[in-house]
N, C-alpha and C. Protein backbone atom coordinates (compact mmCIF):
# COMPACT_ATOMS: atom_id res chain seq x y z
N UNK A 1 12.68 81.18 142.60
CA UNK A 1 13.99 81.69 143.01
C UNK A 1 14.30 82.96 142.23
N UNK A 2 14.55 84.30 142.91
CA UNK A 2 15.00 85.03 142.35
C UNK A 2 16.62 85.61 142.20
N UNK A 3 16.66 85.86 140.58
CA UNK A 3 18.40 85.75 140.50
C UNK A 3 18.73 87.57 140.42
N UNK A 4 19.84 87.95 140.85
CA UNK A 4 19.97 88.63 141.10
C UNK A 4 20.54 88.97 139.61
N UNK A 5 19.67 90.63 138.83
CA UNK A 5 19.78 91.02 137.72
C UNK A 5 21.05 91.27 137.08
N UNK A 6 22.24 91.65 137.77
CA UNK A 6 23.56 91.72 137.83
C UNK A 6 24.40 90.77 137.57
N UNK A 7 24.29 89.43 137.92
CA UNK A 7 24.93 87.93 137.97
C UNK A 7 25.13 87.61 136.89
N UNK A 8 23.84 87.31 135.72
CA UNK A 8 23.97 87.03 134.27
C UNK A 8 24.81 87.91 133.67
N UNK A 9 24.73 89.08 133.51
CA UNK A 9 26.30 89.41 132.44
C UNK A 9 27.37 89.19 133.05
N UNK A 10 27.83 89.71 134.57
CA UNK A 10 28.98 88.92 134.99
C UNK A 10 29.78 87.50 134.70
N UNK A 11 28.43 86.85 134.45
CA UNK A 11 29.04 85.40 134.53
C UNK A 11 29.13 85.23 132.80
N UNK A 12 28.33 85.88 132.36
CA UNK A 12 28.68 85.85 130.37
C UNK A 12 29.62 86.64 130.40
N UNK A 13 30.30 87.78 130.50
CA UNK A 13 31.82 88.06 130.39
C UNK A 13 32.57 87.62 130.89
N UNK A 14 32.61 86.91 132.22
CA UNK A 14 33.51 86.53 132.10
C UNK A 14 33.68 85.18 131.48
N UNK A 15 32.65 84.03 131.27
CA UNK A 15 32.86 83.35 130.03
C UNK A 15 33.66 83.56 128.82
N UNK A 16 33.09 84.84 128.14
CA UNK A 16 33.74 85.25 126.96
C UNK A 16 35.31 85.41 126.98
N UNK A 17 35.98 86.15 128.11
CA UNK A 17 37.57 86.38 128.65
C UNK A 17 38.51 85.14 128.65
N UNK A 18 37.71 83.98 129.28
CA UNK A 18 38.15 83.18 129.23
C UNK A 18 38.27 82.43 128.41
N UNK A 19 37.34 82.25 127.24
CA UNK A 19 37.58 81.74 126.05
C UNK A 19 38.71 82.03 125.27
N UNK A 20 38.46 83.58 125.43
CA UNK A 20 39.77 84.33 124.47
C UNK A 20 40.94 83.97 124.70
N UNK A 21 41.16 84.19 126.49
CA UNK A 21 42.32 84.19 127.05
C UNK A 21 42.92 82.54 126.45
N UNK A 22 41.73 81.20 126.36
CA UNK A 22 42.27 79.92 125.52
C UNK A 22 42.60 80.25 124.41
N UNK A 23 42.07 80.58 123.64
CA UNK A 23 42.14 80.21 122.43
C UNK A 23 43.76 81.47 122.11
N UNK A 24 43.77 82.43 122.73
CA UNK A 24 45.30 83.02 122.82
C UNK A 24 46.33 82.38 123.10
N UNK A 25 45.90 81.02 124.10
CA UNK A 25 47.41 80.54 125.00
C UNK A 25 47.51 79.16 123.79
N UNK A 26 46.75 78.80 123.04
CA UNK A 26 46.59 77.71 121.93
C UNK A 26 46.88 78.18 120.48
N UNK A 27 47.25 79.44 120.21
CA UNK A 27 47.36 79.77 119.14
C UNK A 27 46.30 80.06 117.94
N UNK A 28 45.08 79.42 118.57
CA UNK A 28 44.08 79.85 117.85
C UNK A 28 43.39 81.49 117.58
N UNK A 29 43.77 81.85 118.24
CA UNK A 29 42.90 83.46 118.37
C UNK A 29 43.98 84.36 117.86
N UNK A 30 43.82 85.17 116.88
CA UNK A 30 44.90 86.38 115.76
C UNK A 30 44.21 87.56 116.12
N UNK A 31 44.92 88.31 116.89
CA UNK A 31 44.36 89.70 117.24
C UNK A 31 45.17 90.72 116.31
N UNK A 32 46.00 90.28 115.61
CA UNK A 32 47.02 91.28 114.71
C UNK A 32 46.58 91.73 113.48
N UNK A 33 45.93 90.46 113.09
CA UNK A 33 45.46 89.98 111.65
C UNK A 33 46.46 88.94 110.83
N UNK A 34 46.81 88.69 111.78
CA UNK A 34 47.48 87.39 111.66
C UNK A 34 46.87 86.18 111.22
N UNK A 35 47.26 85.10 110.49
CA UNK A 35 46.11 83.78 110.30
C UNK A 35 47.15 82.86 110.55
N UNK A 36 46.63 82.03 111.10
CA UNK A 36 47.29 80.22 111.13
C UNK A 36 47.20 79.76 109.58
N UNK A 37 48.38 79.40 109.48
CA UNK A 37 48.86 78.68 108.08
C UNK A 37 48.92 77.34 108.04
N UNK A 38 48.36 76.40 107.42
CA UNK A 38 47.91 75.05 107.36
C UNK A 38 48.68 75.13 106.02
N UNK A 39 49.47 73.75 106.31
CA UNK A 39 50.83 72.92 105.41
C UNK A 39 50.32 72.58 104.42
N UNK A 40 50.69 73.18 103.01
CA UNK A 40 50.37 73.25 101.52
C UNK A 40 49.01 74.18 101.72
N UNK A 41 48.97 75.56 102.49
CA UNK A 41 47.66 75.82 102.12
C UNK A 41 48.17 77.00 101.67
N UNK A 42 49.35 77.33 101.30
CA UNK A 42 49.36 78.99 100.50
C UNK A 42 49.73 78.15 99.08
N UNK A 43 49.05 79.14 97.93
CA UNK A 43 49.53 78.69 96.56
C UNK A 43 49.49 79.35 95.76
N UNK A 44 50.03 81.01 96.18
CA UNK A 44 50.25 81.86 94.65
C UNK A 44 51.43 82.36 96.21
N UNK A 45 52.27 83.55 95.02
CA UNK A 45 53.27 84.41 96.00
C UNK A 45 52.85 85.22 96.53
N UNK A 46 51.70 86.33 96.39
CA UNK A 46 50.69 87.02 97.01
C UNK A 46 50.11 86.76 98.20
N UNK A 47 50.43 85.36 98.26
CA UNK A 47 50.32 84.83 100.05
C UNK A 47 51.22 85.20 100.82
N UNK A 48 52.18 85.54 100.71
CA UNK A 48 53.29 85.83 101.08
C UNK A 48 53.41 87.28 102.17
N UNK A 49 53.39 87.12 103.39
CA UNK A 49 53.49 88.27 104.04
C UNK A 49 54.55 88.74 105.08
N UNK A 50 54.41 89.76 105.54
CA UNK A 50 56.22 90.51 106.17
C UNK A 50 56.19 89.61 107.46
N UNK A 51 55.40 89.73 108.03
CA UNK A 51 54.94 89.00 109.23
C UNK A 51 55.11 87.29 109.07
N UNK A 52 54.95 86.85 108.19
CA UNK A 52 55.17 85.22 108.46
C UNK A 52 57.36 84.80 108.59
N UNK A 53 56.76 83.50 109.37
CA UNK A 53 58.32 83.53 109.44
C UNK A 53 58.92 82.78 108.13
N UNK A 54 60.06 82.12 108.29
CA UNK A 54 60.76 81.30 107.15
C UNK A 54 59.86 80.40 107.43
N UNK A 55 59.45 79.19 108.26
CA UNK A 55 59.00 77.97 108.83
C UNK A 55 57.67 78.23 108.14
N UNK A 56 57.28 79.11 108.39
CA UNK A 56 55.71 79.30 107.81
C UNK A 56 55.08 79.25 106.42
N UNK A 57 56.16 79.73 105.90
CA UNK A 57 56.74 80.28 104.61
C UNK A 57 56.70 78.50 103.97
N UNK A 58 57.80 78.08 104.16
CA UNK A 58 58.04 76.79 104.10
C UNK A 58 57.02 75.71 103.99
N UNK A 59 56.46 75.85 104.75
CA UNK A 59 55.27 74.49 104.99
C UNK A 59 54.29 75.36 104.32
N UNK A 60 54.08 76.69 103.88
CA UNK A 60 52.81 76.86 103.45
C UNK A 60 52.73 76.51 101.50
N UNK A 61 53.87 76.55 101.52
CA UNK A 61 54.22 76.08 99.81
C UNK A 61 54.54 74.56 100.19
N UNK A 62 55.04 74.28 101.59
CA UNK A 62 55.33 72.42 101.01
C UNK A 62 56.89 72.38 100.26
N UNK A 63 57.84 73.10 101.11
CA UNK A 63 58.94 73.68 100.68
C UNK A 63 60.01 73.38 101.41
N UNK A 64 61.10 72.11 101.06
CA UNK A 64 62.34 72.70 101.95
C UNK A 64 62.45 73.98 102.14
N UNK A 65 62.87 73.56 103.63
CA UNK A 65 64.04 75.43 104.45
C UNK A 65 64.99 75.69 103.50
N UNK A 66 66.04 74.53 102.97
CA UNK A 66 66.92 74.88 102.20
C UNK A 66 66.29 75.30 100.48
N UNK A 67 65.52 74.91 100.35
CA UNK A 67 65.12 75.26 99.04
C UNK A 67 64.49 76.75 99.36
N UNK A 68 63.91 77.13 100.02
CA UNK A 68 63.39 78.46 100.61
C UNK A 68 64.66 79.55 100.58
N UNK A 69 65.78 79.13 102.05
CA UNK A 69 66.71 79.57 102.22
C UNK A 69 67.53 80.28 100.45
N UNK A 70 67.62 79.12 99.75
CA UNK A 70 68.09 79.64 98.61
C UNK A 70 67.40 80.62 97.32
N UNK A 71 66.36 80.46 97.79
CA UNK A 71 64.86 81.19 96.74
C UNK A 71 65.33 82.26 97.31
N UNK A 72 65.18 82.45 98.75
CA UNK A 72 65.60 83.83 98.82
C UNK A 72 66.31 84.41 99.53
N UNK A 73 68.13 83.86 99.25
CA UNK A 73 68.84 84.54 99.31
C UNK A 73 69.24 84.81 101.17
N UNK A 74 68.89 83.73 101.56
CA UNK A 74 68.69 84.23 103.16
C UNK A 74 69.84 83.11 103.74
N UNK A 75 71.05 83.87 104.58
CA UNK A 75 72.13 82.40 104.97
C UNK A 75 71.29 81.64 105.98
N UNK A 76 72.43 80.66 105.27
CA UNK A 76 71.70 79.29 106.61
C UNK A 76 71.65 79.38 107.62
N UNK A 77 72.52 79.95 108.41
CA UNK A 77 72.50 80.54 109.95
C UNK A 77 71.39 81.30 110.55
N UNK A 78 70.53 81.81 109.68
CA UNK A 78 69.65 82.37 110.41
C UNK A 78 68.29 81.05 110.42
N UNK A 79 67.57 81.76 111.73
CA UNK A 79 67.04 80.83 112.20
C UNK A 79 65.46 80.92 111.35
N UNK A 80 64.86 79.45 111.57
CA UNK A 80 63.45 79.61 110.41
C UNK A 80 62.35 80.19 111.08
N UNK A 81 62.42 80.26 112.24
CA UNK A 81 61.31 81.15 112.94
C UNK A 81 61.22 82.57 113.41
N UNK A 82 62.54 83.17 112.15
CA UNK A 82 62.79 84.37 111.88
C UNK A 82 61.79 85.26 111.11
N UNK A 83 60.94 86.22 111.35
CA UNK A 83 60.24 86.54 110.11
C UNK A 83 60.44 87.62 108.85
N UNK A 84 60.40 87.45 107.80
CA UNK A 84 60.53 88.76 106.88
C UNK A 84 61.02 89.78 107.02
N UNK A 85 59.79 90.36 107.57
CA UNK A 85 60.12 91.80 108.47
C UNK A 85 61.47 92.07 109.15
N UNK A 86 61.22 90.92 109.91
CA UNK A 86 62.62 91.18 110.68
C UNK A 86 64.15 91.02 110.23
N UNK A 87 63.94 90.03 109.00
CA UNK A 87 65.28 89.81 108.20
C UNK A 87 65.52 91.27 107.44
N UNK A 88 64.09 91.90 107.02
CA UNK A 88 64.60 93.22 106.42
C UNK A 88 65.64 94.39 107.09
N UNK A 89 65.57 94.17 108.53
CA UNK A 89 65.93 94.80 109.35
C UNK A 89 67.64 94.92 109.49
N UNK A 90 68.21 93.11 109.44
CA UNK A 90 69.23 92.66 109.76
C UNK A 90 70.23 92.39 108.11
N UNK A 91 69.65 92.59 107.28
CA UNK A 91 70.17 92.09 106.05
C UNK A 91 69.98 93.06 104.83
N UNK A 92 71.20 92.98 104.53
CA UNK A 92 71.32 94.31 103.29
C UNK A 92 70.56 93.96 102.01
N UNK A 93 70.06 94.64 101.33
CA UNK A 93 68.89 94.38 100.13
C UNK A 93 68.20 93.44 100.36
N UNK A 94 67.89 92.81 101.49
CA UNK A 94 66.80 92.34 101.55
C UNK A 94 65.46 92.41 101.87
N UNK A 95 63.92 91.92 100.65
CA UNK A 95 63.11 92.90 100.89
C UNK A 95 62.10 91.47 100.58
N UNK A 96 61.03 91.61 101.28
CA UNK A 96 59.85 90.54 101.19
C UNK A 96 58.97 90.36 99.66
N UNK A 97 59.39 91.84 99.47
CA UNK A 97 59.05 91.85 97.74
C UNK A 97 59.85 90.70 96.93
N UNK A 98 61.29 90.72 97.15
CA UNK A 98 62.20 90.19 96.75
C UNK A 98 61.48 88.37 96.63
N UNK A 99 61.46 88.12 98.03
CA UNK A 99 60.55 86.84 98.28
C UNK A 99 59.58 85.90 97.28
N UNK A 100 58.81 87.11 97.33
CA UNK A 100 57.79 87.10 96.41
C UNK A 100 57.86 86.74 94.88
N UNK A 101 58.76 87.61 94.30
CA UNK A 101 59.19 87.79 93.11
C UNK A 101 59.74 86.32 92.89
N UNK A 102 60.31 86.07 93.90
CA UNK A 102 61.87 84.79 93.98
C UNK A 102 60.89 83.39 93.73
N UNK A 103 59.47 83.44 94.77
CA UNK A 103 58.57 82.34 94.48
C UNK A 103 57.74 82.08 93.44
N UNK A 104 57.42 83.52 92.96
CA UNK A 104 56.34 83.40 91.53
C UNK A 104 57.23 82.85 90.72
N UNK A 105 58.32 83.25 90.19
CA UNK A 105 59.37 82.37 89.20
C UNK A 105 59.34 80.71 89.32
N UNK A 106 59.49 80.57 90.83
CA UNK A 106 59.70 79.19 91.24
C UNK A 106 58.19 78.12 91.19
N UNK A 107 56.89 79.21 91.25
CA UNK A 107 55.98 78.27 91.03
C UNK A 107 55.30 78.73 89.57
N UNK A 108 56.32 79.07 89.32
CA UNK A 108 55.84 79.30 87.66
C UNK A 108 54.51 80.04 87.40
N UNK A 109 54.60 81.11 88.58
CA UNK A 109 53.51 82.16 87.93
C UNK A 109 53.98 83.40 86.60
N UNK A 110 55.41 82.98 86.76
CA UNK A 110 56.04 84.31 85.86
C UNK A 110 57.19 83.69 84.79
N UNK A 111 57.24 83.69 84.07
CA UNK A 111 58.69 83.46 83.29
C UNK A 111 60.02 83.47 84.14
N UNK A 112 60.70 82.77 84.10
CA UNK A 112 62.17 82.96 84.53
C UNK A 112 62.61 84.18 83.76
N UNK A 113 63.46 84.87 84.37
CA UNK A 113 64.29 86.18 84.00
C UNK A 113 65.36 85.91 82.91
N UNK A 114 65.39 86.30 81.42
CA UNK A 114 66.39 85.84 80.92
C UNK A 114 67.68 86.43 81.03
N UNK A 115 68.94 85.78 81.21
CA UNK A 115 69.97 86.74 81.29
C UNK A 115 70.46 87.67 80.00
N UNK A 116 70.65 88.61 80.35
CA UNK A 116 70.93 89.83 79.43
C UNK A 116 72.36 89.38 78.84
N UNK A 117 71.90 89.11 77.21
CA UNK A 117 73.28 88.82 76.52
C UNK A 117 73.72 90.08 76.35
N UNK A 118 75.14 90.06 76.17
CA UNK A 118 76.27 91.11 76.18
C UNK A 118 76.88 90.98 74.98
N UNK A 119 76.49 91.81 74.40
CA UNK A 119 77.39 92.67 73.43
C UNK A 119 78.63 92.96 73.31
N UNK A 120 79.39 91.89 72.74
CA UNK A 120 81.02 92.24 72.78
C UNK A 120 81.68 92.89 71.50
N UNK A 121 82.21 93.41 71.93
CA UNK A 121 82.95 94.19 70.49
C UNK A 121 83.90 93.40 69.93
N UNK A 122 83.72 93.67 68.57
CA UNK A 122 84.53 92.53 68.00
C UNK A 122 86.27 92.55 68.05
N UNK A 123 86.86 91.28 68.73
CA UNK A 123 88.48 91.44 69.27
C UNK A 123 89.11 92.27 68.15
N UNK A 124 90.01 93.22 68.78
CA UNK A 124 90.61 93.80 67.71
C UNK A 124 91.93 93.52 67.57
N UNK A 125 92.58 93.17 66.90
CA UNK A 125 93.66 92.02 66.15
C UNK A 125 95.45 92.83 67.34
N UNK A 126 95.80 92.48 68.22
CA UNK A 126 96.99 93.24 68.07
C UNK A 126 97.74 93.60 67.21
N UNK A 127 98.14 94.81 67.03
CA UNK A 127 99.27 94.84 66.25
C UNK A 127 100.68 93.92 66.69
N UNK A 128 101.17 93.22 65.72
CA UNK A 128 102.25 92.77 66.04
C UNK A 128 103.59 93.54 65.08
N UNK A 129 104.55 93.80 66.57
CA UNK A 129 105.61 95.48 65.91
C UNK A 129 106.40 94.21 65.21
N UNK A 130 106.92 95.13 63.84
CA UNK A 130 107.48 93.96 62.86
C UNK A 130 108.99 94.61 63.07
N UNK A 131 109.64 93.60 63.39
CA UNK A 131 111.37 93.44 63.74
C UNK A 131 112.29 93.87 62.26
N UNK A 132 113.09 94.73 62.48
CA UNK A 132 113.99 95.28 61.80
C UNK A 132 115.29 94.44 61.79
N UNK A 133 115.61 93.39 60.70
CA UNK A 133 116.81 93.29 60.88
C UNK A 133 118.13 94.05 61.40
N UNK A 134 118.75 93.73 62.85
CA UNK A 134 119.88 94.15 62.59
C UNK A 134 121.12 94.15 62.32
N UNK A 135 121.61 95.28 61.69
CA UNK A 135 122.87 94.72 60.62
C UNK A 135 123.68 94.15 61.38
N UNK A 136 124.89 93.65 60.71
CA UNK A 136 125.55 93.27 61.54
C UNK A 136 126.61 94.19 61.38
N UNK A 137 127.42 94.29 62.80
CA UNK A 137 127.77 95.16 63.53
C UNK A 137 130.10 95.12 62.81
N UNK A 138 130.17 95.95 62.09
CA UNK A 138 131.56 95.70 61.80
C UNK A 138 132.38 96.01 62.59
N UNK A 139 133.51 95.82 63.21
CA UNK A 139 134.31 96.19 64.62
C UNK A 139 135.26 97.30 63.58
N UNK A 140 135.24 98.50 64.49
CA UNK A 140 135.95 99.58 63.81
C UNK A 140 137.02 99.41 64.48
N UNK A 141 138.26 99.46 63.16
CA UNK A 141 139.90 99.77 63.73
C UNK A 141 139.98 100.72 63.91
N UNK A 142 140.89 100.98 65.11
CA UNK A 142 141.23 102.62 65.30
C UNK A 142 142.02 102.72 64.49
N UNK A 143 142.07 104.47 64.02
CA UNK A 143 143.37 104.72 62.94
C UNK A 143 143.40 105.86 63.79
N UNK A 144 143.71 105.92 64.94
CA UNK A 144 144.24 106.90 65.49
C UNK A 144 143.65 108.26 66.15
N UNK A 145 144.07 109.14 66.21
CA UNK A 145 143.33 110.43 66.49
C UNK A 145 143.02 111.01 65.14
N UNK A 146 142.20 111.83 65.62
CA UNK A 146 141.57 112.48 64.23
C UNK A 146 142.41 113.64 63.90
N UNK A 147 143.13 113.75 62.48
CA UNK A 147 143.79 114.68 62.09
C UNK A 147 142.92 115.62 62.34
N UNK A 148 143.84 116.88 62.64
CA UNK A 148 144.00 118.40 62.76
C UNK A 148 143.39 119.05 61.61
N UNK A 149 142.63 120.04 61.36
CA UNK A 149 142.03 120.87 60.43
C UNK A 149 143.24 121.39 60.15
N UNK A 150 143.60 121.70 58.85
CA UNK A 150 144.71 122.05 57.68
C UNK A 150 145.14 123.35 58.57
N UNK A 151 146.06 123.60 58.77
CA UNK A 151 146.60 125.13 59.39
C UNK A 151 147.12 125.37 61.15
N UNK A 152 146.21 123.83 61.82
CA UNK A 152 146.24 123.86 62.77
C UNK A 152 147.56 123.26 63.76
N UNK A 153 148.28 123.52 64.89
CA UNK A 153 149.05 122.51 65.29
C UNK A 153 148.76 122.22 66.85
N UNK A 154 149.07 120.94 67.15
CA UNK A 154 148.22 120.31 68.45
C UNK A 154 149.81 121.05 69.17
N UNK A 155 148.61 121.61 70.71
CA UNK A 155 149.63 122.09 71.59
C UNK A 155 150.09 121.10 72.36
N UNK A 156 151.82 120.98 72.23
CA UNK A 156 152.21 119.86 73.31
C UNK A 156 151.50 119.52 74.71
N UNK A 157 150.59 120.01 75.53
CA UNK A 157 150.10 119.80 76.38
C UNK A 157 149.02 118.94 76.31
N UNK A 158 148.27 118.87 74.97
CA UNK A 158 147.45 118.01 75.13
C UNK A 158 147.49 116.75 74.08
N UNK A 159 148.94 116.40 73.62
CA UNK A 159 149.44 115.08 73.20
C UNK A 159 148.69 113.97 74.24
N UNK A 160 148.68 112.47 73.91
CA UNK A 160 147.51 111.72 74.95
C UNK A 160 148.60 110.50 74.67
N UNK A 161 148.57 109.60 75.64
CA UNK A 161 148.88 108.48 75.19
C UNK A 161 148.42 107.48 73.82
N UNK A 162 147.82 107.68 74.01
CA UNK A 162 147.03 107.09 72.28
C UNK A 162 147.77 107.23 71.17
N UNK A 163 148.74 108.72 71.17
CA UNK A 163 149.42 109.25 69.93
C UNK A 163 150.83 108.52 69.82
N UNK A 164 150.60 108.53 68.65
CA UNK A 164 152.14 107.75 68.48
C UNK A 164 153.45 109.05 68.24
N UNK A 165 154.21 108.70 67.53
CA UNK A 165 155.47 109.53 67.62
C UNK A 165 155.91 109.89 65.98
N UNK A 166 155.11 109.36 65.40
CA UNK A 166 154.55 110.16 63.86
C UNK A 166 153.96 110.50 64.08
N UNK A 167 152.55 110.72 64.74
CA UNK A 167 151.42 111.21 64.62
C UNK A 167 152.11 112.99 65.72
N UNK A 168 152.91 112.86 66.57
CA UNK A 168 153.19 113.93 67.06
C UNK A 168 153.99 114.59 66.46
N UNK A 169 154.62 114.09 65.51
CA UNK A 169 155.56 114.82 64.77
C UNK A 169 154.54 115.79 63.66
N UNK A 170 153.70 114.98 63.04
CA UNK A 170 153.03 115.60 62.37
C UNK A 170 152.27 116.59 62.60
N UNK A 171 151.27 116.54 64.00
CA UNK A 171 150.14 117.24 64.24
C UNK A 171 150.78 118.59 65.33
N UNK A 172 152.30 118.28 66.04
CA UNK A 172 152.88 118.92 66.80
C UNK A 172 153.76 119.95 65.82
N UNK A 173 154.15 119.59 64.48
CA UNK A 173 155.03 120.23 63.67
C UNK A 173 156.37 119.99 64.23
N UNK A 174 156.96 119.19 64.36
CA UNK A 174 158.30 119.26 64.97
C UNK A 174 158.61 118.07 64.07
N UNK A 175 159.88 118.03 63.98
CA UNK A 175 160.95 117.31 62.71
C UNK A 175 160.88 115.80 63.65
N UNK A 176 160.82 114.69 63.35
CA UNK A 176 160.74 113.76 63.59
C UNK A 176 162.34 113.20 64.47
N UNK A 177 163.31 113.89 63.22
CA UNK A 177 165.11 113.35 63.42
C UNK A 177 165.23 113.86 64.81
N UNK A 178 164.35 115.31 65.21
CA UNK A 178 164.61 115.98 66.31
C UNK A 178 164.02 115.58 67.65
N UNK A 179 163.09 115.35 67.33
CA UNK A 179 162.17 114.68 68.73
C UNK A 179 163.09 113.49 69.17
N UNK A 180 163.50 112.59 68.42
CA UNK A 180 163.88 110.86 68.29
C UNK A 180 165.58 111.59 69.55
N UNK A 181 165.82 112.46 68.77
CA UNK A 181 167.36 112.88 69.51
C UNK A 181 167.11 113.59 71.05
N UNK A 182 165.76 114.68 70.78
CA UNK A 182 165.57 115.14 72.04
C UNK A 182 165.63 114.27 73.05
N UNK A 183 164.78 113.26 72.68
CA UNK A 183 164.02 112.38 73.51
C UNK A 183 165.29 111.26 73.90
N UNK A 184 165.85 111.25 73.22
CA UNK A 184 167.58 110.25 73.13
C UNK A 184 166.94 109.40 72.86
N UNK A 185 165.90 109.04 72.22
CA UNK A 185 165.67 107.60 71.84
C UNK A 185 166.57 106.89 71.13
N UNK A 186 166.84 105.61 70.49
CA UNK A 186 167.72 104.68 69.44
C UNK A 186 166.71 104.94 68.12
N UNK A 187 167.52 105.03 66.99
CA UNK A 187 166.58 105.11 66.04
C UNK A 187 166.17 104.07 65.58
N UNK A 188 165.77 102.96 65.99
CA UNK A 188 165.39 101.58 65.88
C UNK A 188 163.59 102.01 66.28
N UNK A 189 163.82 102.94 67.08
CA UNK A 189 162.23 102.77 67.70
C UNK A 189 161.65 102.63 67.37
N UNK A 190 159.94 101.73 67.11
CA UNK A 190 159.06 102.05 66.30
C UNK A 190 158.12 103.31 66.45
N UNK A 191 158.14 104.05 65.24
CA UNK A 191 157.06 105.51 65.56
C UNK A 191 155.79 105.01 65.17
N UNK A 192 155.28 103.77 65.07
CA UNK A 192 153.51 103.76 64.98
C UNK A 192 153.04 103.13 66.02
N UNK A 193 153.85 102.84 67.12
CA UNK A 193 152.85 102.32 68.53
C UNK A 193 152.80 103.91 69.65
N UNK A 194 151.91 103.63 70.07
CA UNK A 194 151.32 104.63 71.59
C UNK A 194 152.21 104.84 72.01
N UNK A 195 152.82 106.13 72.39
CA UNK A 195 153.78 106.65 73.31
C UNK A 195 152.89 106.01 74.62
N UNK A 196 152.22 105.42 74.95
CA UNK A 196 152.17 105.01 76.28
C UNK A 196 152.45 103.71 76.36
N UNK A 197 152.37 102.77 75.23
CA UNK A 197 153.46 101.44 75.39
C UNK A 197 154.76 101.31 75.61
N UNK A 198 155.25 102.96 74.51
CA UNK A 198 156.80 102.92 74.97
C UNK A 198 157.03 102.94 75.86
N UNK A 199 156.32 104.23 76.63
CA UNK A 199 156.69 104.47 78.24
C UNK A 199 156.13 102.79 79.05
N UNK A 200 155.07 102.30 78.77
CA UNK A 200 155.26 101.09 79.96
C UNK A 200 155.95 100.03 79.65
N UNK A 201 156.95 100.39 78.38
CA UNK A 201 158.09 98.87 78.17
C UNK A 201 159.05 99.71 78.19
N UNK A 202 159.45 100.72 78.89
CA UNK A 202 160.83 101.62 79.39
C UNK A 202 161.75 102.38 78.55
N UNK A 203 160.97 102.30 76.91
CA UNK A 203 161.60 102.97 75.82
C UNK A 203 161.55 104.37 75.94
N UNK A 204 160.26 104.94 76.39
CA UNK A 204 160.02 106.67 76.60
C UNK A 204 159.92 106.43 78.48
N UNK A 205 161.03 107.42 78.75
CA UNK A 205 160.83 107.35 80.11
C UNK A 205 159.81 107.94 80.69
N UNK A 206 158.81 109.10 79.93
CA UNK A 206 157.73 109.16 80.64
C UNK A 206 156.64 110.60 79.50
N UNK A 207 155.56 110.26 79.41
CA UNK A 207 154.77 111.50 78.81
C UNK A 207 155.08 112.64 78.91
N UNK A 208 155.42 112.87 80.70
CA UNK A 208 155.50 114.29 80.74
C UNK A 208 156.92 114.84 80.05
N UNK A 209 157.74 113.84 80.21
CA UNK A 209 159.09 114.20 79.65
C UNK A 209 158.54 114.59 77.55
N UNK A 210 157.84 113.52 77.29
CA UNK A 210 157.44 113.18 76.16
C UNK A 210 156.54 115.22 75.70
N UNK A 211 156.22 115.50 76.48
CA UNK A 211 155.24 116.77 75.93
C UNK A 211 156.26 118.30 76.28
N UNK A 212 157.21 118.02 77.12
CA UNK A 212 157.85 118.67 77.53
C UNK A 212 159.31 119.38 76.42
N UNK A 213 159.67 117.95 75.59
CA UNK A 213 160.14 117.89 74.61
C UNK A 213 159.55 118.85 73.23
N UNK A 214 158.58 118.33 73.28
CA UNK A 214 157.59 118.75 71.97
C UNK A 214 157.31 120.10 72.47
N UNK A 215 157.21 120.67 73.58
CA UNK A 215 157.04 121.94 73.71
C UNK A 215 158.59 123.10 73.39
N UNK A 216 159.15 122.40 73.84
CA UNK A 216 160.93 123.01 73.28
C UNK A 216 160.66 123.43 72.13
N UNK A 217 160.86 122.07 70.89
CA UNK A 217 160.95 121.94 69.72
C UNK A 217 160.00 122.74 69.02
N UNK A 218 158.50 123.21 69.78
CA UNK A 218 157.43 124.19 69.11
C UNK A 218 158.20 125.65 69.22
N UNK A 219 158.62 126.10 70.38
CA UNK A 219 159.03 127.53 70.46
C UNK A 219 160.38 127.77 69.77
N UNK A 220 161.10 126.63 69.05
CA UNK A 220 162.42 127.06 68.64
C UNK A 220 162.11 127.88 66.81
């Protein structure tokens, strides 16, 4: 029987296609450079690549998700058949290096990181402000308006209620016998209360009358 010279490689390639095309739809065949990861078969962090997912990651150390999840820093919400790479993409400082680093600690290829003690300066004492007794406070009596500088005489216009009727006699220069008569007062009056008590208990009928007087008695 003769076979036609052409037939044999036809039928060996396409053998070969079809193998591939299995072992592609089974997961067996890595055209990336990819490898199938068998559960507890990674065991330094250097196994560790951008391309594997969390899940992979996981079973290749023999690793809770959540213990993973927390090694490195990745929320729970994301899903485990997420890979590296792609979390670098979606997540701020996150880097597969990071990973790495996060597992050598954890399988004790490296020292744990010690935390950096801090240097505090030594507390410095407040000052506490020291309280001044204060005195105690004497209640000043009035003694009146303040005498006149020697030479001087207060112009009837600016007599005040405050002044009494000695004190205007004195600082106004006018005779005391004379004001008491101008004014028609009784000479009973008292001259050391406020011409403004007299006037509001009806003894001085009024200031202005009261300065009006004292102005007479200045020009005479």
């Amino acid at each position: 029987m003769r076979v036609n010279k052409y037939l044999v490689p036809l039928l060996v390639g396409t053998a070969l296609l079809g193998s591939v095309g299995i072992a592609q739809a089974t997961g067996l065949w890595e055209v990336s450079g990819k490898q199938a990861i068998a559960p507890g078969g990674m065991t330094t962090s250097e196994d560790v690549r951008g391309w594997m997912t969390l899940q992979q990651i996981a079973d290749g150390f023999g690793l809770g998700l959540d213990d993973l999840y927390r090694l490195a820093g990745v929320p729970q919400e994301v899903p485990p058949e997420t890979a590296l790479k792609d979390l670098e993409a979606v997540l701020t400082d996150f880097e597969t290096s990071g990973v790495r680093e996060a597992l050598s600690v954890y399988l004790g290829e490296v020292p744990a990181p010690q935390p950096a003690t801090e240097e505090r300066a030594p507390a410095t004492p407040t000052p506490v402000a020291l309280t001044t007794p204060t005195p105690a406070v004497t209640p000043t009596v009035h003694a009146g308006p303040t005498p006149l500088p020697a030479g001087e005489i207060l112009p009837a216009a600016e007599i005040k209620g405050r002044h009494t009727l000695l004190e205007i006699s004195e600082q106004c220069a006018v005779p005391r016998a004379d004001l008491m008569v101008h004014l028609g007062l009784p000479g009973d009056t008292n001259q050391t209360v406020a011409v403004k008590e007299l006037a509001a208990s009806g003894v001085l009928s009024s200031l202005e009358d009261l300065r009006a007087a004292v102005a007479e008695l200045q020009v005479r």
